[in-house]
N, C-alpha and C. Protein backbone atom coordinates (compact mmCIF):
# COMPACT_ATOMS: atom_id res chain seq x y z
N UNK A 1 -32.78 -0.86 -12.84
CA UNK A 1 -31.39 -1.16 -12.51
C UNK A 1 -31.32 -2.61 -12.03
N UNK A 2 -30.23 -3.04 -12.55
CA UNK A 2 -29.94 -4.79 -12.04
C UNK A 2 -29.90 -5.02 -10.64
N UNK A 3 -29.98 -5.62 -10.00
CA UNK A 3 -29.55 -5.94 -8.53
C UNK A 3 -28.18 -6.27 -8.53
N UNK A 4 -27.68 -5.23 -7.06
CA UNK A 4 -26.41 -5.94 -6.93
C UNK A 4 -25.60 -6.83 -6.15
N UNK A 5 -26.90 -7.39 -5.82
CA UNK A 5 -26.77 -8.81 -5.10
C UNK A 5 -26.66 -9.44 -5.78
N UNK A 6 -25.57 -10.80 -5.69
CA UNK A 6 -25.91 -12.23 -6.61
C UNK A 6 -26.05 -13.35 -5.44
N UNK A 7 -25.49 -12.68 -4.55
CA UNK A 7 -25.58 -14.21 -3.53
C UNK A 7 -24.39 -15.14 -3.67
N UNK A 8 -23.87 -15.05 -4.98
CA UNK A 8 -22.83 -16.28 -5.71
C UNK A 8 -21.67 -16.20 -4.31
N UNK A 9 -21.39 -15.00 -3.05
CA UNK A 9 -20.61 -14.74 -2.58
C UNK A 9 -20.55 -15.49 -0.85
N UNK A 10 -22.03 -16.05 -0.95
CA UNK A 10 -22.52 -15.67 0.40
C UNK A 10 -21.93 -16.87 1.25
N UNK A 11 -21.14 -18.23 0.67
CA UNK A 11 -20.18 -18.95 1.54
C UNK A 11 -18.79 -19.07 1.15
N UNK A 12 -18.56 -17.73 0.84
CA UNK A 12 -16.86 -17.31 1.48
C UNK A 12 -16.19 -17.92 0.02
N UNK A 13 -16.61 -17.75 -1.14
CA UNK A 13 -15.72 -17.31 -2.30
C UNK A 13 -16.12 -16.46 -3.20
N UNK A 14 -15.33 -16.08 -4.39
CA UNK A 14 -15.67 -15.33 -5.04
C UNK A 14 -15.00 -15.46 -6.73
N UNK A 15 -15.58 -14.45 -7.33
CA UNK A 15 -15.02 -14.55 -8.53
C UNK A 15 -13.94 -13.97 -9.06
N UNK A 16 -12.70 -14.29 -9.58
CA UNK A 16 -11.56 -13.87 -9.98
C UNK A 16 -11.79 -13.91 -11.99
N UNK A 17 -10.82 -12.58 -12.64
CA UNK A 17 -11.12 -12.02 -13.80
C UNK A 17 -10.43 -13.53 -14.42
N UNK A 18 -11.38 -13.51 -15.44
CA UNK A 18 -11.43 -15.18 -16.22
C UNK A 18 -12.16 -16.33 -15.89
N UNK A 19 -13.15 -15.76 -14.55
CA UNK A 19 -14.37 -17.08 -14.52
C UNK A 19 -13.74 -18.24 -13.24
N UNK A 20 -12.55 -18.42 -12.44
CA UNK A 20 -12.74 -18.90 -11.63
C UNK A 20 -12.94 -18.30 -10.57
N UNK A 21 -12.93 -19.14 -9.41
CA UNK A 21 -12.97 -18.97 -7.79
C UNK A 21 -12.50 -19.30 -6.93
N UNK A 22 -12.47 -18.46 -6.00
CA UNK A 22 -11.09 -18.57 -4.80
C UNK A 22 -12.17 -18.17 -3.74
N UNK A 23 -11.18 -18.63 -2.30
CA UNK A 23 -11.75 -18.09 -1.45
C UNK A 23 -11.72 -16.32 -0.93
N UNK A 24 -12.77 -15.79 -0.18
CA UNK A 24 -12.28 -14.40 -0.63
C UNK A 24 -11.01 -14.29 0.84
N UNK A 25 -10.53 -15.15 1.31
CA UNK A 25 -9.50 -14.53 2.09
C UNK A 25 -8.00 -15.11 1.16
N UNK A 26 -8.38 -15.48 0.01
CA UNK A 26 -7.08 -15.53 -1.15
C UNK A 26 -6.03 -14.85 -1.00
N UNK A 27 -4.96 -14.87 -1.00
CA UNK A 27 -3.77 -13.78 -1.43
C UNK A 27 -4.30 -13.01 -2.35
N UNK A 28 -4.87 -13.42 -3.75
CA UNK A 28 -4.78 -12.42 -4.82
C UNK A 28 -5.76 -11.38 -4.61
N UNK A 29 -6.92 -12.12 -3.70
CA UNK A 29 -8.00 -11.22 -3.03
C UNK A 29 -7.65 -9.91 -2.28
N UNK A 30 -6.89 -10.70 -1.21
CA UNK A 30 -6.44 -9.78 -0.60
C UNK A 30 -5.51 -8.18 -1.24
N UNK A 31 -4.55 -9.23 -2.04
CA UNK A 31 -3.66 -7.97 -2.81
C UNK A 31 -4.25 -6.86 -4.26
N UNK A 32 -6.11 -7.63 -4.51
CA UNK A 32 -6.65 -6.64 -5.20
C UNK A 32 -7.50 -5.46 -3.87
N UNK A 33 -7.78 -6.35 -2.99
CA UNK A 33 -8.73 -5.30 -1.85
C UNK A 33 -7.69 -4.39 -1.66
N UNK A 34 -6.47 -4.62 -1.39
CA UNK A 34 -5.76 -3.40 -0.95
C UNK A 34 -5.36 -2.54 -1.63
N UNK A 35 -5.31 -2.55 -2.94
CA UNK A 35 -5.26 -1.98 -4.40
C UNK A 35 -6.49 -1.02 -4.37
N UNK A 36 -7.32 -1.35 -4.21
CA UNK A 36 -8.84 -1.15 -4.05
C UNK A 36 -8.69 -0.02 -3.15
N UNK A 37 -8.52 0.02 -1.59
CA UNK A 37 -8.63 0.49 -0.58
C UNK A 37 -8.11 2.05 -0.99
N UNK A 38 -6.68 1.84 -1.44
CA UNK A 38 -5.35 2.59 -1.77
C UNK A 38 -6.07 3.65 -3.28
N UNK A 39 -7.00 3.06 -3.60
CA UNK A 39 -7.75 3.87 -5.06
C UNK A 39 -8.61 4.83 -3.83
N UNK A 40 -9.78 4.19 -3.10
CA UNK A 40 -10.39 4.77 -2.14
C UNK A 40 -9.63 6.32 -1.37
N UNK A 41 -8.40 5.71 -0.95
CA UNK A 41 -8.06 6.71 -0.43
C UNK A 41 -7.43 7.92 -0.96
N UNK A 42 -7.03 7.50 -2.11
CA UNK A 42 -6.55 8.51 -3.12
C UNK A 42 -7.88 9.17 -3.86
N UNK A 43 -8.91 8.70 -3.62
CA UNK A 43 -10.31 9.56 -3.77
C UNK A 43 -10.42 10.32 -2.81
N UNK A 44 -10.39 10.15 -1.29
CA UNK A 44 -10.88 10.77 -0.49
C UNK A 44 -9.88 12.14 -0.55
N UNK A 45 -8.02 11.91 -1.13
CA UNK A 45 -7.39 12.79 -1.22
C UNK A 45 -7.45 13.70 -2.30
N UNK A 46 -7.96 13.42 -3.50
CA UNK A 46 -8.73 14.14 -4.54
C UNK A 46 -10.17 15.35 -4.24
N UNK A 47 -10.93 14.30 -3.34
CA UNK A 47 -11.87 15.20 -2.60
C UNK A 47 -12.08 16.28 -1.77
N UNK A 48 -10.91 16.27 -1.24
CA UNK A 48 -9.82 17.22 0.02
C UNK A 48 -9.49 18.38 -0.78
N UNK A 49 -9.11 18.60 -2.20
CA UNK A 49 -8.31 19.55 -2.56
C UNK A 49 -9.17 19.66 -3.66
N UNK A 50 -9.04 21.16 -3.85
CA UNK A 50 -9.59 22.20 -4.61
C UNK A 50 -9.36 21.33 -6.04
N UNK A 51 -10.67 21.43 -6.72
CA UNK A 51 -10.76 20.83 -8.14
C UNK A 51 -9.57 21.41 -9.08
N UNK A 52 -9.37 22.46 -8.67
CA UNK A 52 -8.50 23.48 -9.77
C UNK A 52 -6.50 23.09 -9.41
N UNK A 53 -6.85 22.38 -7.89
CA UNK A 53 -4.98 22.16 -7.89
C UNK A 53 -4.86 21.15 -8.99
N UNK A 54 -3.11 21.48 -8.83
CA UNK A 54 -1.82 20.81 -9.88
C UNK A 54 -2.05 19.73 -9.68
N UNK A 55 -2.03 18.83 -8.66
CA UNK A 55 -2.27 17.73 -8.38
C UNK A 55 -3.21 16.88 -8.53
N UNK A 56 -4.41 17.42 -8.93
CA UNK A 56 -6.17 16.66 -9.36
C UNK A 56 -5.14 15.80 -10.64
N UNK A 57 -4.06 16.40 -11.94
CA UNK A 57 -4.29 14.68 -12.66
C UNK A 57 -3.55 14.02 -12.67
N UNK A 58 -2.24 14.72 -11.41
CA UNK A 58 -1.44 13.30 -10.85
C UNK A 58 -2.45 12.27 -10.55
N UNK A 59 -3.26 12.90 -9.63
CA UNK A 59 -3.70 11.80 -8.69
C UNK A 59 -5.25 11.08 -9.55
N UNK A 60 -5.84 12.01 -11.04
CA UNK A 60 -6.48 10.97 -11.54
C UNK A 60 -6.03 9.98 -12.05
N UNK A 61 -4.98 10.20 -12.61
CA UNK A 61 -4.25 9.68 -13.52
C UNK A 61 -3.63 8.29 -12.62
N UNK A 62 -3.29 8.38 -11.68
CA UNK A 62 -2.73 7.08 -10.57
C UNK A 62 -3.69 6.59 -10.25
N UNK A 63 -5.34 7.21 -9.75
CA UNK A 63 -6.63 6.33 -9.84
C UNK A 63 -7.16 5.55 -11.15
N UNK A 64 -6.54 5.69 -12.36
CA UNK A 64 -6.81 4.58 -13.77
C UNK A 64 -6.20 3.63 -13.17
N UNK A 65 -4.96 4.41 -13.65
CA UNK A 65 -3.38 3.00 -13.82
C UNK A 65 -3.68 1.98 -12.84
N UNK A 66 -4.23 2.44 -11.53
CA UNK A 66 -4.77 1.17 -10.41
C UNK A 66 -5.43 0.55 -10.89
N UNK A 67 -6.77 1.03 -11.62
CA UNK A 67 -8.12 0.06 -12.35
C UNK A 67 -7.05 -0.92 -12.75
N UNK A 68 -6.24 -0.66 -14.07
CA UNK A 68 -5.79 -1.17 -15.08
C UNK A 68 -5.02 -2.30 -14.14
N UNK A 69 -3.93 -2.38 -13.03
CA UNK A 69 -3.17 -3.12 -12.34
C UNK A 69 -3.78 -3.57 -11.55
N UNK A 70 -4.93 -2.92 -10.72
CA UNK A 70 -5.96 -4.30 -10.14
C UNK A 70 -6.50 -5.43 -11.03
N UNK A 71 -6.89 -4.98 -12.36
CA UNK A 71 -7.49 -6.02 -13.08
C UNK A 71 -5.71 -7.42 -13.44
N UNK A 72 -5.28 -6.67 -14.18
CA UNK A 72 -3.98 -7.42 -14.06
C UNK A 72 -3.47 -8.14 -12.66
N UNK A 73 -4.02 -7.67 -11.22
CA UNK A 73 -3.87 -8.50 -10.07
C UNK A 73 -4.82 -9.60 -9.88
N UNK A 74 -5.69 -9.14 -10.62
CA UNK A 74 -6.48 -10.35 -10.66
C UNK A 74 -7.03 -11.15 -11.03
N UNK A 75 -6.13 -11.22 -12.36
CA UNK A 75 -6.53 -12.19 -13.24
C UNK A 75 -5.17 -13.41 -12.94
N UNK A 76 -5.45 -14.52 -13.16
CA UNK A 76 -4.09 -15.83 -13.21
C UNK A 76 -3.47 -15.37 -13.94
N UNK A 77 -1.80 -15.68 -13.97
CA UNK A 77 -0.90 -15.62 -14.72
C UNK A 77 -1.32 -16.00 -15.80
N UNK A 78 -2.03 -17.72 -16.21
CA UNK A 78 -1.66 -18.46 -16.80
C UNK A 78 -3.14 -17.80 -18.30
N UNK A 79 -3.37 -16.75 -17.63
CA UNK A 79 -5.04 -16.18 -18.84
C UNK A 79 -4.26 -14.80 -18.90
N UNK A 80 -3.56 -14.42 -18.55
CA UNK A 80 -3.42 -12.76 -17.97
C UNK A 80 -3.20 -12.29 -19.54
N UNK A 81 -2.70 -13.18 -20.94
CA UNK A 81 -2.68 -12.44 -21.84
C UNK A 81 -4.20 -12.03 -22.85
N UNK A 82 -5.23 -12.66 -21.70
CA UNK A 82 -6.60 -12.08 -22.34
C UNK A 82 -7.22 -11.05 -21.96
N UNK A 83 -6.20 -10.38 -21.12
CA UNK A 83 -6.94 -9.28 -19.96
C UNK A 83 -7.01 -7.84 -21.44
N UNK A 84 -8.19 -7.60 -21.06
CA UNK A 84 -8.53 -6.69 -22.01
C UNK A 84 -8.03 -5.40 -21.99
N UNK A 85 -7.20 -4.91 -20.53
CA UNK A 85 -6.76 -3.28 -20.09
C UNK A 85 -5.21 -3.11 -20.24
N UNK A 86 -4.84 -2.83 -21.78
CA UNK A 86 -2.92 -3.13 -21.70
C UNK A 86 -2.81 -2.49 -20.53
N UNK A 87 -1.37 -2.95 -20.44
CA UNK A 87 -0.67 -2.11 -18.83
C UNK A 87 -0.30 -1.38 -19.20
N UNK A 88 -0.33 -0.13 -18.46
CA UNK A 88 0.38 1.37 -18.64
C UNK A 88 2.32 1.12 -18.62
N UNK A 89 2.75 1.38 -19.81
CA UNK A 89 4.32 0.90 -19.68
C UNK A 89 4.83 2.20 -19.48
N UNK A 90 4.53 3.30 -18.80
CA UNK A 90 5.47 4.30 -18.02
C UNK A 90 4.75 4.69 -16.82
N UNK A 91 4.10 4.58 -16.61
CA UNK A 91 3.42 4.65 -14.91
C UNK A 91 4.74 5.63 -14.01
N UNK A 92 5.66 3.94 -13.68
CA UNK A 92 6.78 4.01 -12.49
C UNK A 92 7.56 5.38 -12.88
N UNK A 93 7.93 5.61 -14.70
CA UNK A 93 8.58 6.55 -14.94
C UNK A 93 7.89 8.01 -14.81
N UNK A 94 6.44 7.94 -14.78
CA UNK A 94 6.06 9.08 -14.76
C UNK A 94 5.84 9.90 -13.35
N UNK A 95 5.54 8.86 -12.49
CA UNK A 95 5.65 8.92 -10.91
C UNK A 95 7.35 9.35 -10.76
N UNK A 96 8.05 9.15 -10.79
CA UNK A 96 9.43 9.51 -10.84
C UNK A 96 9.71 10.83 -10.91
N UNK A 97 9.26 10.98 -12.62
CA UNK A 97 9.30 12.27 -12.57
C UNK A 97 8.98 13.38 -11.33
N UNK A 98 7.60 12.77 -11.15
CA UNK A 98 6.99 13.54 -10.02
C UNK A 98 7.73 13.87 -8.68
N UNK A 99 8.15 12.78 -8.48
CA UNK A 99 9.03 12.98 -6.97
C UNK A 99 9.95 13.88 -7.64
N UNK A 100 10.87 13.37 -8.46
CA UNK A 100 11.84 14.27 -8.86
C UNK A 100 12.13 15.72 -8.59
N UNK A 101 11.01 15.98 -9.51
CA UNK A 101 10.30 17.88 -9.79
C UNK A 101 10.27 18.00 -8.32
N UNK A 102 9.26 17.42 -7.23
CA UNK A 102 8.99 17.88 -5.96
C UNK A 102 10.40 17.92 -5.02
N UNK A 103 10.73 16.88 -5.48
CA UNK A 103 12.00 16.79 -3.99
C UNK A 103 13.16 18.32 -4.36
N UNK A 104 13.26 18.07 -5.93
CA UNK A 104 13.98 19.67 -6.03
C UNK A 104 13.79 20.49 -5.02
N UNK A 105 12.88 20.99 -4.87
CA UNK A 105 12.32 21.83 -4.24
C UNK A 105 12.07 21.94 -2.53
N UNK A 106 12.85 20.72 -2.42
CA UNK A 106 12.31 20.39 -0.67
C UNK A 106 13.46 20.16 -0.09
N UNK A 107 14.10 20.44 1.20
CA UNK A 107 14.80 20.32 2.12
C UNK A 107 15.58 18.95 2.33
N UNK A 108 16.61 18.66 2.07
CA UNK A 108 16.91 17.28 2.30
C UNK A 108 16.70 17.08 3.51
N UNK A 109 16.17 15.40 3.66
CA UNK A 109 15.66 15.20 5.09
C UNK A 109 16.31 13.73 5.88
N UNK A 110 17.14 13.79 6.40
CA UNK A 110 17.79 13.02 7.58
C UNK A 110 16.82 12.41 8.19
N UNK A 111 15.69 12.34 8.91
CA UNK A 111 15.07 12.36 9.56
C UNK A 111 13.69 11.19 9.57
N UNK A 112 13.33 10.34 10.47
CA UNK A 112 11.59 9.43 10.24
C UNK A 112 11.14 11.20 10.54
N UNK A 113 9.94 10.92 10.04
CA UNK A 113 8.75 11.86 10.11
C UNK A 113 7.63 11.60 10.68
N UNK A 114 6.98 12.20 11.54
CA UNK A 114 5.87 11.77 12.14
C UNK A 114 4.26 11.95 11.04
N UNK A 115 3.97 11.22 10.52
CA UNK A 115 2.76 11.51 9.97
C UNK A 115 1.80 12.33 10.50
N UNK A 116 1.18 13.55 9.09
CA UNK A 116 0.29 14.74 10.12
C UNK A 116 0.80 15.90 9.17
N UNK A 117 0.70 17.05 10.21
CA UNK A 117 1.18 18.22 9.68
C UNK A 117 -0.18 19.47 9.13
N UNK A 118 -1.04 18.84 8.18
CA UNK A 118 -1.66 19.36 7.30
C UNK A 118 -3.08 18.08 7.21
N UNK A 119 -4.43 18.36 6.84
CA UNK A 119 -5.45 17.31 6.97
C UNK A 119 -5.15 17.01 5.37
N UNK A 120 -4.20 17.35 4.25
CA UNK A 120 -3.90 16.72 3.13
C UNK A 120 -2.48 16.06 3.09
N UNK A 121 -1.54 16.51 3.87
CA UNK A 121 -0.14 16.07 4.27
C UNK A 121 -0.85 14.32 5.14
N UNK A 122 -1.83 14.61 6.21
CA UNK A 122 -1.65 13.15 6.92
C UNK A 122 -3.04 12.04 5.61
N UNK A 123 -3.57 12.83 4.68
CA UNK A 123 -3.83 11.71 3.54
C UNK A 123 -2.85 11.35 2.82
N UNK A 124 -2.17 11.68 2.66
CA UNK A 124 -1.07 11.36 1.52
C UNK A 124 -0.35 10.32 2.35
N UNK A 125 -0.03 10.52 3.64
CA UNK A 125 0.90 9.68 4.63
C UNK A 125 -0.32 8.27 4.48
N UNK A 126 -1.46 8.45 4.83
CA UNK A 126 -2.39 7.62 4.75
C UNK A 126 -2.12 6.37 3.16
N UNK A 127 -2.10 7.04 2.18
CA UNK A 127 -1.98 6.25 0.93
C UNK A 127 -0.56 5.73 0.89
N UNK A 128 0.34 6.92 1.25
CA UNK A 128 1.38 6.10 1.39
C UNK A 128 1.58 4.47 2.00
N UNK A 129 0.84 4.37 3.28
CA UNK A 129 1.20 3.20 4.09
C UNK A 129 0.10 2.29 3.69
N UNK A 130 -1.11 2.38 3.09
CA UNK A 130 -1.66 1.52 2.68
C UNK A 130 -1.37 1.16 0.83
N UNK A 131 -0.18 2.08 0.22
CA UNK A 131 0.34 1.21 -0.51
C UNK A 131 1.15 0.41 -0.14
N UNK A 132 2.02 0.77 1.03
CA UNK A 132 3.00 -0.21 1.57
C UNK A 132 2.58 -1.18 1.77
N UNK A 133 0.92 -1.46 2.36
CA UNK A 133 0.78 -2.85 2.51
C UNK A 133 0.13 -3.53 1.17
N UNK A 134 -0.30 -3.04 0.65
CA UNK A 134 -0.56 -3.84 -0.63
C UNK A 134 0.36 -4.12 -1.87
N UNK A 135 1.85 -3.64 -1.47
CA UNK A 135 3.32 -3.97 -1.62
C UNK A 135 3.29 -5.44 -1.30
N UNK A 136 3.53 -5.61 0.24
CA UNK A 136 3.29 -6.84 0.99
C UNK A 136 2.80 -7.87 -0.09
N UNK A 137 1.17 -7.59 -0.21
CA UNK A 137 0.19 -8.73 -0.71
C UNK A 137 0.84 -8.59 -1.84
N UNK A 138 0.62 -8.00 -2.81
CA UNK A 138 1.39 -7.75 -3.79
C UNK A 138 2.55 -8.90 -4.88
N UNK A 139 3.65 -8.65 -3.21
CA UNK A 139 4.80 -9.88 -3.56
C UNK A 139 4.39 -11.53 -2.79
N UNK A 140 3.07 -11.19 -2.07
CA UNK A 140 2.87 -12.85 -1.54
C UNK A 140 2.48 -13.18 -2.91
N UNK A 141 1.20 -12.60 -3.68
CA UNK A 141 0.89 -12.97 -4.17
C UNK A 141 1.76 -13.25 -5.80
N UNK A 142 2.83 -12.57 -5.87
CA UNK A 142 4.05 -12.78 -6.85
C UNK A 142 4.57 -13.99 -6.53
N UNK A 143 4.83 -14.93 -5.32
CA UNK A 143 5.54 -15.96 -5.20
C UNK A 143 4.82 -16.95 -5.32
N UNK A 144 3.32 -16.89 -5.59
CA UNK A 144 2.29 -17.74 -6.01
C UNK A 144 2.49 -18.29 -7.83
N UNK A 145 1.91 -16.49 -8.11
CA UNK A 145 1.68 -16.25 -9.38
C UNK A 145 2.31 -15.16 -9.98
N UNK A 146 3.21 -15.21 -10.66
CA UNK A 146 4.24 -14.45 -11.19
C UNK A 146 3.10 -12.83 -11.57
N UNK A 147 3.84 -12.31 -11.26
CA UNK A 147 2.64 -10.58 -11.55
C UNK A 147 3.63 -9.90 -12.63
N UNK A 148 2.94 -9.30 -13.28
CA UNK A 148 3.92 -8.09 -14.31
C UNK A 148 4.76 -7.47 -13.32
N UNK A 149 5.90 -7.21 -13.93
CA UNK A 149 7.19 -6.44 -13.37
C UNK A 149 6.74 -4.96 -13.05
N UNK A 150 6.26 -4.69 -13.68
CA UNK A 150 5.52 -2.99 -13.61
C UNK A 150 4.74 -2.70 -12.20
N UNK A 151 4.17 -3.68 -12.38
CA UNK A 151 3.14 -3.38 -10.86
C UNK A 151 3.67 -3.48 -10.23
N UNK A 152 4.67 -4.50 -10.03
CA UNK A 152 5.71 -4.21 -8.68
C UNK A 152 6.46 -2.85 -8.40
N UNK A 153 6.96 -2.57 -9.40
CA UNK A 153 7.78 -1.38 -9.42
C UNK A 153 7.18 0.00 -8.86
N UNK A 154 5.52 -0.53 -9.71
CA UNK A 154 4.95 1.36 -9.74
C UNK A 154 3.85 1.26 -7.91
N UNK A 155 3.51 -0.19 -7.84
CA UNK A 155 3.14 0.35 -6.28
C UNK A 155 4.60 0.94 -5.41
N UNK A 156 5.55 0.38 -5.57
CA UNK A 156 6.86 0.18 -5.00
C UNK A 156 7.08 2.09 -4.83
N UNK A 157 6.84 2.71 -6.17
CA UNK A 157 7.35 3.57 -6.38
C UNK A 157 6.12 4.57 -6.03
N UNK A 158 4.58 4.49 -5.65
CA UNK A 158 3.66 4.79 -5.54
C UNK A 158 3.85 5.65 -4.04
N UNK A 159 4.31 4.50 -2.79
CA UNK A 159 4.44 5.04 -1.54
C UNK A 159 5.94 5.60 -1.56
N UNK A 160 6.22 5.87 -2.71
CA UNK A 160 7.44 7.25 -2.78
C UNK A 160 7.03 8.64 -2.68
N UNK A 161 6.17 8.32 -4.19
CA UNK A 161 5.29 9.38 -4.13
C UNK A 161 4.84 9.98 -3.23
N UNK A 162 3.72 8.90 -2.33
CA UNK A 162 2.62 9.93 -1.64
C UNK A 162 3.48 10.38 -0.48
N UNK A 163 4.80 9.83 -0.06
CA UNK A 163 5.81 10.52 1.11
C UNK A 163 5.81 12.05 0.72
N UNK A 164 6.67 11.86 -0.82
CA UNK A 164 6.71 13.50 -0.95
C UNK A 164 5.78 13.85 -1.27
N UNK A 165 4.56 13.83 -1.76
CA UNK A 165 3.79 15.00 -1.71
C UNK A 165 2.97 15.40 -0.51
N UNK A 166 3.11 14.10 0.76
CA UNK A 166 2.92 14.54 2.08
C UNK A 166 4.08 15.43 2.74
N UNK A 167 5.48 15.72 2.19
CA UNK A 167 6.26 16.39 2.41
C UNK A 167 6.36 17.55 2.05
N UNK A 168 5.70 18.14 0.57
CA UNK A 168 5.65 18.78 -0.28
C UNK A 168 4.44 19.77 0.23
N UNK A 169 3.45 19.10 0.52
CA UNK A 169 2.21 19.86 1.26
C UNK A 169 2.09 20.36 2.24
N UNK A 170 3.28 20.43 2.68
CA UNK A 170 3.92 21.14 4.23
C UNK A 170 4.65 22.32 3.71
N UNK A 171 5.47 21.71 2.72
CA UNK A 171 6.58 23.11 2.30
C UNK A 171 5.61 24.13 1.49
N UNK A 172 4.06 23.76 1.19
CA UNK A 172 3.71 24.63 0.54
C UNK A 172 2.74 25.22 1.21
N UNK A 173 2.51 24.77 2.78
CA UNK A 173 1.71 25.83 3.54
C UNK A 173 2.88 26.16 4.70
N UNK A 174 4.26 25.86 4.31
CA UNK A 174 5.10 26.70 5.12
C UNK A 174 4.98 26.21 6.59
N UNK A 175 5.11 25.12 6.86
CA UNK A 175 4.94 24.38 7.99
C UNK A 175 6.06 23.69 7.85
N UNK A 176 6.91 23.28 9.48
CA UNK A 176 7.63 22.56 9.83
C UNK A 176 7.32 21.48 9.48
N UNK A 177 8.13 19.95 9.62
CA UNK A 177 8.09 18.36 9.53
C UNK A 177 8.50 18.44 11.42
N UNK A 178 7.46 17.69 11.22
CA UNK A 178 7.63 17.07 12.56
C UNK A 178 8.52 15.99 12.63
N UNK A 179 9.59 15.97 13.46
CA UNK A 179 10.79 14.89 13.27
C UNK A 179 10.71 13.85 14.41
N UNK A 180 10.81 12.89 14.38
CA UNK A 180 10.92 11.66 15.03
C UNK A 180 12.29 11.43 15.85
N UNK A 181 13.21 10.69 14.91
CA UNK A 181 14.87 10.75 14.86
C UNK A 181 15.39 10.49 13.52
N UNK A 182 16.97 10.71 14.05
CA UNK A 182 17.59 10.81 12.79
C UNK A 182 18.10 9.32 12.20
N UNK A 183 18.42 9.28 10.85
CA UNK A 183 18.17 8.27 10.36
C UNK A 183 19.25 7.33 10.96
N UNK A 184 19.42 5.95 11.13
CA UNK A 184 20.63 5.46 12.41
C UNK A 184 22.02 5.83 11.41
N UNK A 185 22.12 5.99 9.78
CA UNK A 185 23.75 6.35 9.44
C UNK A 185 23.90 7.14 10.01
N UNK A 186 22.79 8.60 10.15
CA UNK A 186 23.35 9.45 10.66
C UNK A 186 23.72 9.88 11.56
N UNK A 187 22.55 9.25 12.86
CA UNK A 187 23.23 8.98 14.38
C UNK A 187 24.71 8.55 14.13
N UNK A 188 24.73 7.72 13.87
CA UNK A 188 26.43 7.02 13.86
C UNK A 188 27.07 7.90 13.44
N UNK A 189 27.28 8.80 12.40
CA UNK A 189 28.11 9.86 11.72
C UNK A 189 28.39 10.84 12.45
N UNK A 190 27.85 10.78 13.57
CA UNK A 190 27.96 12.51 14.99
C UNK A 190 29.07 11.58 15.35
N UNK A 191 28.90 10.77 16.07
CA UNK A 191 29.42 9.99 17.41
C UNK A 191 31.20 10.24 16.43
C-alpha cells in the first residue's frame, strides 16, 4: 500500500482539484471540510439505523451527490468545466420531494424546537446545523468564486431535510417535540 503521507501539507497549504494551492485555512478549504464533515455525519446517521430502513438510500444517495459537489467546491471556477463528476441536476428536486412526502404526514409546527428527542432525531438535528454552516462557507466562498447554482440550492435545501426527518423520527416513535417558543408571527397573532 502507498503511504499516506506526502508531507506536500506540512507548512500550511494544500492541494485544490486542478493542481493548485491555497492555504489550508482558504475559504474554499474551509467550505469543502464542512461538506466533508456533513458526509461524516450523515455516515454516523446511516450507521445508527437498521440497514433494512426506508431511509438507508435517501441518505446514500445524499452521501454521493456530496462527493460529486465537494469536488465541484473545489475545483476554481475558471477549470470547473474539466471536473470529471457531472453535477447531479435534480438533487434539490429530489430532496423536496422528500420533505414533501414527510411533512404530509406531520403536525404543523409553530414552534423553535429543541434539538434531541430520539439518539437518531438529535443526528439528523446534528447534520442539519452543520449543513447550515457549510451554507455559510459555501456563499463566502460564492462571492470569491462563482459556485454552480445547484449546490447552493441543494445544501440550502439539505438542512430542510435533515429538520424533518429529525421531526419525522419522533412522529414515528410517537414522541412529543420538545418546544422552545412560538414562532414571533405567532406570538404577535394572540396579543
Amino acid at each position: 500500500m502507498a503511504k499516506i503521507y506526502t508531507r506536500t501539507g506540512d507548512r500550511g497549504q494544500t492541494g485544490t482539484h486542478g493542481g493548485g494551492r491555497v492555504g489550508k485555512d482558504d475559504i474554499r478549504i474551509h467550505a469543502v471540510g464542512e461538506l466533508d464533515e456533513l458526509n461524516c455525519y450523515i455516515g454516523k446517521l446511516r450507521a445508527s439505523l437498521d440497514a433494512r430502513d426506508d431511509r438507508q438510500p435517501l441518505l446514500h444517495r445524499i452521501q454521493r451527490d456530496l462527493m460529486v459537489f465537494m469536488s465541484h467546491a473545489a475545483t476554481p471556477s475558471a477549470i470547473r468545466e474539466s471536473n470529471p463528476n457531472p453535477l447531479p441536476t435534480d438533487s434539490t428536486l429530489y430532496c423536496e420531494a422528500y420533505i414533501d412526502q414527510r411533512l404530509a404526514g406531520l403536525q404543523d409546527n409553530g414552534y423553535f424546537l429543541l434539538p434531541g428527542g430520539s439518539p437518531i432525531a438529535a443526528d439528523c438535528h446534528i447534520c442539519r446545523a452543520v449543513a447550515r454552516r457549510a451554507e455559510r462557507s459555501l456563499w463566502s466562498l460564492h462571492r470569491q468564486d462563482p459556485l454552480p447554482e445547484e449546490l447552493l440550492c441543494y445544501i440550502n435545501r439539505l438542512s430542510d431535510l435533515f429538520f424533518v426527518m429529525a421531526r419525522d423520527e419522533l412522529s414515528r416513535l410517537d414522541l412529543t417535540e420538545e418546544r422552545w417558543q412560538a414562532f414571533s408571527y405567532k406570538r404577535k397573532s394572540k396579543h
